[in-house]
C-alpha atoms as a PDB file:
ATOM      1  CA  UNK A   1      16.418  67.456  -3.859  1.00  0.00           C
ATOM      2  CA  UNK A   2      19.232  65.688  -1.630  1.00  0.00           C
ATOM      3  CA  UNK A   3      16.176  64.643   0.979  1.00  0.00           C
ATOM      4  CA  UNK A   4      13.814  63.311  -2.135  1.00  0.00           C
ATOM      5  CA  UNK A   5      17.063  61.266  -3.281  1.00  0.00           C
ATOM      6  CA  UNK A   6      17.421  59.928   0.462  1.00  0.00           C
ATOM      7  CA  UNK A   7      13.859  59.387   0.639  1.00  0.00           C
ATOM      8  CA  UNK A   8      13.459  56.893  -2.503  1.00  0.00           C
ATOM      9  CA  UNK A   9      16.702  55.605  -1.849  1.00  0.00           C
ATOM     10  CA  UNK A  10      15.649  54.670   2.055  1.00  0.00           C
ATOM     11  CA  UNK A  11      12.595  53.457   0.769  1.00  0.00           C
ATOM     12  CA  UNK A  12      13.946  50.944  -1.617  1.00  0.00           C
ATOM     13  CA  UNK A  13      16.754  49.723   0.796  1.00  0.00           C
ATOM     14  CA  UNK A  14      14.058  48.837   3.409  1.00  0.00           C
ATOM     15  CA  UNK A  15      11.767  46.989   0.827  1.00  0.00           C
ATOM     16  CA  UNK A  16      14.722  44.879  -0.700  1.00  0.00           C
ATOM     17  CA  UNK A  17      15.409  44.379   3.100  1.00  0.00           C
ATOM     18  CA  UNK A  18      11.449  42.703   2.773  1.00  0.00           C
ATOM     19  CA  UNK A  19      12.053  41.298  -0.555  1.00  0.00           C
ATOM     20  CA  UNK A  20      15.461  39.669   0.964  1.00  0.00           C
ATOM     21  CA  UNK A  21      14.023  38.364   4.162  1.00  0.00           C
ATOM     22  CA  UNK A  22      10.621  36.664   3.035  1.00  0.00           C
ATOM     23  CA  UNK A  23      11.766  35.427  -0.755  1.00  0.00           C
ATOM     24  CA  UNK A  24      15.432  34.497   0.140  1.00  0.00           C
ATOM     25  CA  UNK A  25      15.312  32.194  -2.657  1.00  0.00           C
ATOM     26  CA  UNK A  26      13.858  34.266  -5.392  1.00  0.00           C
ATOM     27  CA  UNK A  27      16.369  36.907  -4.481  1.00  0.00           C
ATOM     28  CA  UNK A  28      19.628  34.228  -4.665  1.00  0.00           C
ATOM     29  CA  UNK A  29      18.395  32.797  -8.220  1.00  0.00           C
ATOM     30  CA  UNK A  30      17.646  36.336  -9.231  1.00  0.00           C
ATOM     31  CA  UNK A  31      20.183  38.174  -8.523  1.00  0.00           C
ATOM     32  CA  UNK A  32      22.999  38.234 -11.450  1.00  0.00           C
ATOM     33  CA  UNK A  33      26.432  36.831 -10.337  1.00  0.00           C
ATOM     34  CA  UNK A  34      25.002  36.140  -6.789  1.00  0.00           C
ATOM     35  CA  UNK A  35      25.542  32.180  -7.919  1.00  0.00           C
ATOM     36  CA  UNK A  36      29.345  32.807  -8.638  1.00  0.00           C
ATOM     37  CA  UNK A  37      29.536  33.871  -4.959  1.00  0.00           C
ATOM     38  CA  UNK A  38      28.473  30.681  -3.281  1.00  0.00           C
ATOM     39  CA  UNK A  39      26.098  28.064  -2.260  1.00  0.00           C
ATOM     40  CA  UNK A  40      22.505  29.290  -1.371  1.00  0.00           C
ATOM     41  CA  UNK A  41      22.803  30.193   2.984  1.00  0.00           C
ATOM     42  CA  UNK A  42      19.491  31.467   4.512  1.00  0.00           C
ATOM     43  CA  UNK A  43      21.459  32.949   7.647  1.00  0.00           C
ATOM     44  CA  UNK A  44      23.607  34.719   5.157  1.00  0.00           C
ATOM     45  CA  UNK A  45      20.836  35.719   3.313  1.00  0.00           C
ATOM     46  CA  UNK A  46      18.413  36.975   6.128  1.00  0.00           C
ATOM     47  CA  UNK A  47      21.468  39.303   7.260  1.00  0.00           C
ATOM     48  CA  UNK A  48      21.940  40.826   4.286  1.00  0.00           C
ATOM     49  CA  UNK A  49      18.312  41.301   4.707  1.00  0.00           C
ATOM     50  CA  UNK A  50      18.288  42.727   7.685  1.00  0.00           C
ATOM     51  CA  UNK A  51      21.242  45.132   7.123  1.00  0.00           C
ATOM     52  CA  UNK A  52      18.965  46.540   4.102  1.00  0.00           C
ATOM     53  CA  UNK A  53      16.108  47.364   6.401  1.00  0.00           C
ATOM     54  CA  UNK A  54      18.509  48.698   8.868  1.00  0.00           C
ATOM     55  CA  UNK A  55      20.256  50.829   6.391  1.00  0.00           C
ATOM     56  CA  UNK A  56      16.704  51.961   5.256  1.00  0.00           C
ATOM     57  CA  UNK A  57      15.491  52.618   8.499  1.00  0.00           C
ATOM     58  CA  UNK A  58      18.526  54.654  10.091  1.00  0.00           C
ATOM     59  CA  UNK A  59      18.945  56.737   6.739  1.00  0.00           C
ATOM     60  CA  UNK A  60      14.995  57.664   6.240  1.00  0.00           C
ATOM     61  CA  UNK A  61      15.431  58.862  10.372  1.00  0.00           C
ATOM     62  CA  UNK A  62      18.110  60.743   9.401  1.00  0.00           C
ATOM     63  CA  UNK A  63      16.849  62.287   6.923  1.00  0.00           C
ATOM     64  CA  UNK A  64      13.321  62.577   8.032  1.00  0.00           C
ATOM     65  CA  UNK A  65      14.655  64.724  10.841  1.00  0.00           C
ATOM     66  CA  UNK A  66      17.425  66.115   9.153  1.00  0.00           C
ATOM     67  CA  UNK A  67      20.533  64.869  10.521  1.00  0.00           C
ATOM     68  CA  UNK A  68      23.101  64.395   8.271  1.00  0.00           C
ATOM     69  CA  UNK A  69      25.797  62.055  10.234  1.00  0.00           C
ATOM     70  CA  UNK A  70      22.696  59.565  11.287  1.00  0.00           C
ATOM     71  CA  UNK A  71      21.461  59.376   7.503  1.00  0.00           C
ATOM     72  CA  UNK A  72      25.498  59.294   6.322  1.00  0.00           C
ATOM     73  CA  UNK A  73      25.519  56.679   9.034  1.00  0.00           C
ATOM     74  CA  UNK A  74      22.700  54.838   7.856  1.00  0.00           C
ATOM     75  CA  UNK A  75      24.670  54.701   4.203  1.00  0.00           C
ATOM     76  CA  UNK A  76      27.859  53.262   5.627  1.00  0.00           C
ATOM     77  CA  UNK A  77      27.495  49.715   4.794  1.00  0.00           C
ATOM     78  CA  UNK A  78      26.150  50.468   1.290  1.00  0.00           C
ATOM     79  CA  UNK A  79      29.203  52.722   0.530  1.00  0.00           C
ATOM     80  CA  UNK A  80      31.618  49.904   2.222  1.00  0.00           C
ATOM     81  CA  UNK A  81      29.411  47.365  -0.474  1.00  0.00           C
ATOM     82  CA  UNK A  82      29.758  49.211  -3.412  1.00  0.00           C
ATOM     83  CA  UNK A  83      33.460  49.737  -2.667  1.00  0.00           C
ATOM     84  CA  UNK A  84      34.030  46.643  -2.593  1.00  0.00           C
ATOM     85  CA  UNK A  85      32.076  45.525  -5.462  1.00  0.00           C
ATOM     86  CA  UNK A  86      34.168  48.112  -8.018  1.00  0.00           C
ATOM     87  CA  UNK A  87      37.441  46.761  -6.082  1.00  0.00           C
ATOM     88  CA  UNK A  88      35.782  43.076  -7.945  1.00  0.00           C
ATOM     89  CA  UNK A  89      34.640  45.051 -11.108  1.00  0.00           C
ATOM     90  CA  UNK A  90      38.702  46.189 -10.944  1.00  0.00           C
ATOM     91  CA  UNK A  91      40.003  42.893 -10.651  1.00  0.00           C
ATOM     92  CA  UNK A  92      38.542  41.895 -13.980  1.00  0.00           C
ATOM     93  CA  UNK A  93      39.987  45.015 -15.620  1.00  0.00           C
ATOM     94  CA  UNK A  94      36.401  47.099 -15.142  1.00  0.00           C
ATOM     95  CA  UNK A  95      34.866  45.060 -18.217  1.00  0.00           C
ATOM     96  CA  UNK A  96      31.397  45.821 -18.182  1.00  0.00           C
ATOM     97  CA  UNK A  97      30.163  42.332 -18.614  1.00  0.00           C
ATOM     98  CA  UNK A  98      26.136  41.867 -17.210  1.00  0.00           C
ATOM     99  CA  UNK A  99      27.031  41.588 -13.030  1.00  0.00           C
ATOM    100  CA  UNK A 100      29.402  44.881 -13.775  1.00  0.00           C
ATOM    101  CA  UNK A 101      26.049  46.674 -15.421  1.00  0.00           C
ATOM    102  CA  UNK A 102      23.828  45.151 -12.373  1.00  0.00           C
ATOM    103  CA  UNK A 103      26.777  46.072 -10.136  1.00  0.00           C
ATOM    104  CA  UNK A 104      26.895  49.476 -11.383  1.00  0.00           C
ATOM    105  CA  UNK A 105      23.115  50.213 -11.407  1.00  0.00           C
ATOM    106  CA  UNK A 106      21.923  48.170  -8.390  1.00  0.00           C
ATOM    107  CA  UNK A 107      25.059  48.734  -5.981  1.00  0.00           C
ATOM    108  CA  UNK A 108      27.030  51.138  -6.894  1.00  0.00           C
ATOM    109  CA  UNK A 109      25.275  54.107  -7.921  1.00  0.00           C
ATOM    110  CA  UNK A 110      22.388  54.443  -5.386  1.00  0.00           C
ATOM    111  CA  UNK A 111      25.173  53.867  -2.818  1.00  0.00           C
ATOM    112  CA  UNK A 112      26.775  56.784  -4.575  1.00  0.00           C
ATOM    113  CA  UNK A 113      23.812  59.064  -4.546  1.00  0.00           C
ATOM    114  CA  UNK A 114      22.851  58.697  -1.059  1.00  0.00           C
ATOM    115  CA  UNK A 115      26.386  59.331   0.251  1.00  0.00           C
ATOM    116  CA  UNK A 116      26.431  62.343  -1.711  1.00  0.00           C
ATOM    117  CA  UNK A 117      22.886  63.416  -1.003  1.00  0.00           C
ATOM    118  CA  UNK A 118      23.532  62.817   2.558  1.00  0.00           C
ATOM    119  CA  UNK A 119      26.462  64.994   2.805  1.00  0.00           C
ATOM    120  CA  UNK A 120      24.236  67.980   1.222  1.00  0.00           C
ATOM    121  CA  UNK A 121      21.205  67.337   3.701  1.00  0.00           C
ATOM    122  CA  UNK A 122      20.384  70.236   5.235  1.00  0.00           C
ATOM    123  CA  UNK A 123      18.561  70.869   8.181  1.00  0.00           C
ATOM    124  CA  UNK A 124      18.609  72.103  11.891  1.00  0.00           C
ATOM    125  CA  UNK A 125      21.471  73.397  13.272  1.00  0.00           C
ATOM    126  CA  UNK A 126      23.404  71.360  16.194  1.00  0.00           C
ATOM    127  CA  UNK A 127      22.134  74.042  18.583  1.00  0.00           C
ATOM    128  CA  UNK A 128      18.344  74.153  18.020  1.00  0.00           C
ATOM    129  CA  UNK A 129      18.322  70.037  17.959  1.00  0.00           C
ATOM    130  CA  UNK A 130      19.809  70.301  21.397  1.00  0.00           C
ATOM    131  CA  UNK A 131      18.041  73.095  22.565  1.00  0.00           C
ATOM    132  CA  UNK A 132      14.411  71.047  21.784  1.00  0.00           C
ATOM    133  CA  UNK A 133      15.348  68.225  23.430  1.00  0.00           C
ATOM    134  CA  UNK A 134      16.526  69.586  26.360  1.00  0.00           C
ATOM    135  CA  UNK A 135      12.736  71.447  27.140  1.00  0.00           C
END
């Protein structure tokens, strides 16, 4: 189940990296509370884009070969994100105003999940991984 999870989840981090990169401007106007943040910035924008394809990429290695710290690895940013998007859902007393529900849904949770999901991937021990790679 945890790999599924990671799977899905890997998959729709590297296709919002896509989404980000090549619509940078449909992605600003439609993203709730984005706006509030600052003025449109395509460098900004195209990093954020790459860090989701990144994060997609590292964590469906990970867990397409089943190693847990690469695929927790590959979920580090999204867990730093989403921790710092409830420490801004805190500072307005965790009122669950529309950006709190996208928050929640589009940040928050799947960053959630895959942490958790990573941490119960199993798969090879440390010993076999090495022992194949060093034939």
């Amino acid at each position: 189940m945890a790999r599924i999870l990671l799977i899905a989840i890997s998959v729709l981090c590297t296709l919002t990296g896509f989404y980000i990169f090549f619509a940078p401007h449909q992605f600003y106007d439609n993203t709730p509370g984005l706006r509030t943040m600052g003025p449109f910035s395509m460098h900004f924008i195209r990093d954020v884009a790459l860090v989701f394809f990144a994060t997609g990429c590292t964590t469906m290695w990970g867990t397409m070969r089943r190693m847990r710290p690469v695929a927790l690895a590959g979920f580090l940013w999204p867990a730093l994100h989403a921790a710092f998007h409830v420490q801004l859902w805190a500072a307005r007393n965790f009122v669950l105003a529309d950006v709190a529900k996208s928050d929640l849904v589009a940040v928050i949770l799947p960053a959630t999940m895959a942490v958790i999901a990573a941490a119960r991937l199993s798969g090879a021990s440390h010993s076999s991984a090495n022992s194949s790679e060093s034939v």
